[in-house]
C-alpha atoms as a PDB file:
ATOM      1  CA  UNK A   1       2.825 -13.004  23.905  1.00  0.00           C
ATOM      2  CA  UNK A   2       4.615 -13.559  20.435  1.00  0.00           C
ATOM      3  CA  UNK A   3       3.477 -11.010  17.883  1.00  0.00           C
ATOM      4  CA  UNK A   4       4.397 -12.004  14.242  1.00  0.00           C
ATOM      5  CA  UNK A   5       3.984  -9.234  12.473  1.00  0.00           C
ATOM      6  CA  UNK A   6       1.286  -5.971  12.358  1.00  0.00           C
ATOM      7  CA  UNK A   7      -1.409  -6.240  10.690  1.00  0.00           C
ATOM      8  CA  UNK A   8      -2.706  -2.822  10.540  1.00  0.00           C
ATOM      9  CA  UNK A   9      -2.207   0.539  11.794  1.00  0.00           C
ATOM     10  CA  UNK A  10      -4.611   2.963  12.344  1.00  0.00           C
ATOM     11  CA  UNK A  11      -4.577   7.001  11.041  1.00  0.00           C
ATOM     12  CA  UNK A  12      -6.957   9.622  12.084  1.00  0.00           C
ATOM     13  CA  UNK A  13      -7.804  11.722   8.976  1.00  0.00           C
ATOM     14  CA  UNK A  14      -9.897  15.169   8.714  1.00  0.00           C
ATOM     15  CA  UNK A  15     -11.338  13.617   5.215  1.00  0.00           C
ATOM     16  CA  UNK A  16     -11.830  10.113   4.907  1.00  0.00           C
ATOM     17  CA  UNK A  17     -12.533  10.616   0.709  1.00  0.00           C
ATOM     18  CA  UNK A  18      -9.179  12.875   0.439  1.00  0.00           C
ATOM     19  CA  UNK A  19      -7.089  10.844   1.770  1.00  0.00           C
ATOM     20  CA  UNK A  20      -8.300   7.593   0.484  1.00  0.00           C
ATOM     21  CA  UNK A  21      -7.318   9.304  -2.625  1.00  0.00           C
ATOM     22  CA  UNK A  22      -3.613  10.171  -0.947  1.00  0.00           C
ATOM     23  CA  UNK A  23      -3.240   6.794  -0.279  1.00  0.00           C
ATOM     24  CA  UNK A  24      -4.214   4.882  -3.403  1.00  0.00           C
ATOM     25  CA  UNK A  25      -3.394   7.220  -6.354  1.00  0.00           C
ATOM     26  CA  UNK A  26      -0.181   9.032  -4.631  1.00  0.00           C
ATOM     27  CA  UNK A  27       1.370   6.545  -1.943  1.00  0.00           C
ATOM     28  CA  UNK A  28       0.480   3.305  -4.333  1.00  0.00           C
ATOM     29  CA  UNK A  29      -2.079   1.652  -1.320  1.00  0.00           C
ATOM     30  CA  UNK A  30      -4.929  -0.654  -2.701  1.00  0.00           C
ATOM     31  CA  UNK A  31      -8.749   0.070  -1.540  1.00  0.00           C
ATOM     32  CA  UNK A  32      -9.394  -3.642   0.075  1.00  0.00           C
ATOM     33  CA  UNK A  33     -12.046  -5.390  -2.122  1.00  0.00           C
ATOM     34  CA  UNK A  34     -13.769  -7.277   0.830  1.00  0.00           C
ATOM     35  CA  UNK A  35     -14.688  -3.880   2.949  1.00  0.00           C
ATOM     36  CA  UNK A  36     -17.335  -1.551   1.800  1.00  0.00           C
ATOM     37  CA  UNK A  37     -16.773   1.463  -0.445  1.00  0.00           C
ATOM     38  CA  UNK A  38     -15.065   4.172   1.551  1.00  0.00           C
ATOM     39  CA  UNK A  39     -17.334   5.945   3.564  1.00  0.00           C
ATOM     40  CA  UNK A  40     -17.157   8.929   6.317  1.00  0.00           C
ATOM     41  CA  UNK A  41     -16.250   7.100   8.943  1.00  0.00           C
ATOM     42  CA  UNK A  42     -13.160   4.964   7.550  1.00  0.00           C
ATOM     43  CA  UNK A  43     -11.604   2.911   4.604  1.00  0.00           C
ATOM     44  CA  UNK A  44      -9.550  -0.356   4.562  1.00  0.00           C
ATOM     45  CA  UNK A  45      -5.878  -0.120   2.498  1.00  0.00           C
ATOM     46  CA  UNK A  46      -3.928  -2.690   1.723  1.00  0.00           C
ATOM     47  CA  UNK A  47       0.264  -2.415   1.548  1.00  0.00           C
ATOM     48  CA  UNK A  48       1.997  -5.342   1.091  1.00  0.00           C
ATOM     49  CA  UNK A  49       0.844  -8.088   3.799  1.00  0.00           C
ATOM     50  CA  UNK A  50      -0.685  -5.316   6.151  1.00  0.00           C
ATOM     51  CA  UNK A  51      -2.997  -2.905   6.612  1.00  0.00           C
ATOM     52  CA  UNK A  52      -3.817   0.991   6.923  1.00  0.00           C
ATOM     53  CA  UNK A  53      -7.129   2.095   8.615  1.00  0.00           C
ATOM     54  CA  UNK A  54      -8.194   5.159   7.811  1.00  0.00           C
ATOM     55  CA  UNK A  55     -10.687   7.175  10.458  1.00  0.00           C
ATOM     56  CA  UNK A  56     -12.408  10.130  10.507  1.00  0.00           C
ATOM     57  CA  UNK A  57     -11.399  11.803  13.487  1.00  0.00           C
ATOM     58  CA  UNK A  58      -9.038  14.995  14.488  1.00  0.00           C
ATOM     59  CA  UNK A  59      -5.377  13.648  13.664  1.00  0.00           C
ATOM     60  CA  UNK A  60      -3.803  13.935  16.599  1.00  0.00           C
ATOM     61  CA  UNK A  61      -0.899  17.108  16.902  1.00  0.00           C
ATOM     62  CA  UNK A  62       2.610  15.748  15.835  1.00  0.00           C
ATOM     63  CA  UNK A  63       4.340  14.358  18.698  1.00  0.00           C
ATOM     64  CA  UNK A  64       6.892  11.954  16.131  1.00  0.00           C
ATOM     65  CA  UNK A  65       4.676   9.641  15.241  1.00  0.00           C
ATOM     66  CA  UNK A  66       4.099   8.440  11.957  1.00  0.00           C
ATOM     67  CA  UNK A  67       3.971   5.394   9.547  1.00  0.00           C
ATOM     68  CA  UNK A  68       6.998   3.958   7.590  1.00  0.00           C
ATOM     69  CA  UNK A  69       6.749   2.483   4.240  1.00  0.00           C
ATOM     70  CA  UNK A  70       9.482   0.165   2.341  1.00  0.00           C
ATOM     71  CA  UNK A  71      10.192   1.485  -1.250  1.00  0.00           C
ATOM     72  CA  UNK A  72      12.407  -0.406  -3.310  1.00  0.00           C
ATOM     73  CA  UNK A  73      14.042   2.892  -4.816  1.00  0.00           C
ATOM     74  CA  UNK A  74      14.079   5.673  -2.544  1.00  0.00           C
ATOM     75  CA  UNK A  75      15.091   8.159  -5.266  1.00  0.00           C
ATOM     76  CA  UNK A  76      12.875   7.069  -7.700  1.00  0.00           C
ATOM     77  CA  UNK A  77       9.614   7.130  -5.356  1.00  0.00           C
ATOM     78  CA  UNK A  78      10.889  11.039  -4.437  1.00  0.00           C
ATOM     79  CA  UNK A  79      11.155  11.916  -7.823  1.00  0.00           C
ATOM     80  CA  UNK A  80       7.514  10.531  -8.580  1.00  0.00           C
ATOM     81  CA  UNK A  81       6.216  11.824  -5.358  1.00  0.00           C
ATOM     82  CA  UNK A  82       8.052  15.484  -6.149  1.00  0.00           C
ATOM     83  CA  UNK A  83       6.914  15.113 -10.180  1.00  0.00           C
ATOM     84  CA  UNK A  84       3.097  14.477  -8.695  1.00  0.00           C
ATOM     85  CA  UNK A  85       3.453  18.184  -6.710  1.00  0.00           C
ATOM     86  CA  UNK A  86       3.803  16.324  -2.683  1.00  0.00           C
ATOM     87  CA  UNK A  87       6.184  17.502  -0.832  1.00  0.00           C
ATOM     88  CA  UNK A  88       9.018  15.039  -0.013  1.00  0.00           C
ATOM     89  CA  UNK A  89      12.329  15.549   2.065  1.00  0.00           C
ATOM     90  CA  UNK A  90      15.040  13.056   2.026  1.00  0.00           C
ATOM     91  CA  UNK A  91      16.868  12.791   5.332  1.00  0.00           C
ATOM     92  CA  UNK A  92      20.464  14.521   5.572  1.00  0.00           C
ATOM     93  CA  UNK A  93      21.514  12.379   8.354  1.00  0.00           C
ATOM     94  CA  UNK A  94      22.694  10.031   6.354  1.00  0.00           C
ATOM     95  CA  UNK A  95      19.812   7.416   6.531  1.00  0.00           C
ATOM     96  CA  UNK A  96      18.491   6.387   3.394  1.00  0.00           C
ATOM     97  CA  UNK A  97      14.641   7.701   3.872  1.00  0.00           C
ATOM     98  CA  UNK A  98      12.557  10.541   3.044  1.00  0.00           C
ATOM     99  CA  UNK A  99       8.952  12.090   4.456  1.00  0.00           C
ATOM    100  CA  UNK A 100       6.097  13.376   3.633  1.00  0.00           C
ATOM    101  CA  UNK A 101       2.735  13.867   4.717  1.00  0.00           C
ATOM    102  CA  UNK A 102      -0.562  13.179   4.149  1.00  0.00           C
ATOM    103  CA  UNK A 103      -3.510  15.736   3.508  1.00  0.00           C
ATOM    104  CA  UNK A 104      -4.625  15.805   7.200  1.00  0.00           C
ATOM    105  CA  UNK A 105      -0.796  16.302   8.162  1.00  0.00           C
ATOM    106  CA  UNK A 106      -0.131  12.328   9.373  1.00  0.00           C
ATOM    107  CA  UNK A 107       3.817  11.799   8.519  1.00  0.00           C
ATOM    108  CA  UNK A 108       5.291   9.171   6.483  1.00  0.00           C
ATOM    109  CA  UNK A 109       8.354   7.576   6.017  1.00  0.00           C
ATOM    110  CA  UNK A 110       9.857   6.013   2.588  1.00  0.00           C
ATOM    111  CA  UNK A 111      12.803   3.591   3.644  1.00  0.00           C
ATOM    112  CA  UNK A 112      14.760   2.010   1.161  1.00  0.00           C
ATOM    113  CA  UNK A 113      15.076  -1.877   0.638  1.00  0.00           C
ATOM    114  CA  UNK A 114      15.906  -3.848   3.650  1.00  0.00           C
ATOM    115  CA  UNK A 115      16.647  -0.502   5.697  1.00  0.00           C
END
């Protein structure tokens, strides 16, 4: 097996409509054109060349999973995030990232550039 790249990842969310809202108007993700409107059971998001399914299902508890995201300015994407009321905390290990989560608790993480 030679895997070239993901094409999608999958996140369990208590509200499909809430956090198809998360995703497009807070985290930037577009609604894909060539699925159906969202519905209960899932949506279809497109970032960059990949994908993120969202399902309606119990998130699972928070075991250090979580999606990462590339930004092209870390700070700037905080600052946003931060101006828009959600919650983001930049990493004081010394790693340019930061992390936040979604509505239904899933974590992100913002890396910077080529990080």
């Amino acid at each position: 097996m030679r895997p070239v790249a993901i094409h999608h990842v999958t996140l369990a969310v208590a509200d499909v409509e809430q956090a198809v809202d998360f995703y497009t108007r807070v985290v930037g993700l577009r609604l894909r054109a060539d699925r159906p409107a969202p519905a209960a059971a899932g949506a279809w998001l497109d970032v960059g060349g990949q994908q993120v399914h969202l399902v309606h299902a119990d998130p699972p508890p928070d075991r250090g999973q979580h999606v990462a995201l590339l930004v092209p300015d870390l700070d700037a994407t905080v600052h946003g995030l931060r101006t828009a009321g959600v919650q983001a905390t930049v990493s004081l290990d010394g790693n340019r990232r930061a992390f936040l989560a979604d509505p239904s608790g899933n974590v992100i993480e913002l890396q910077e550039g080529g990080a």
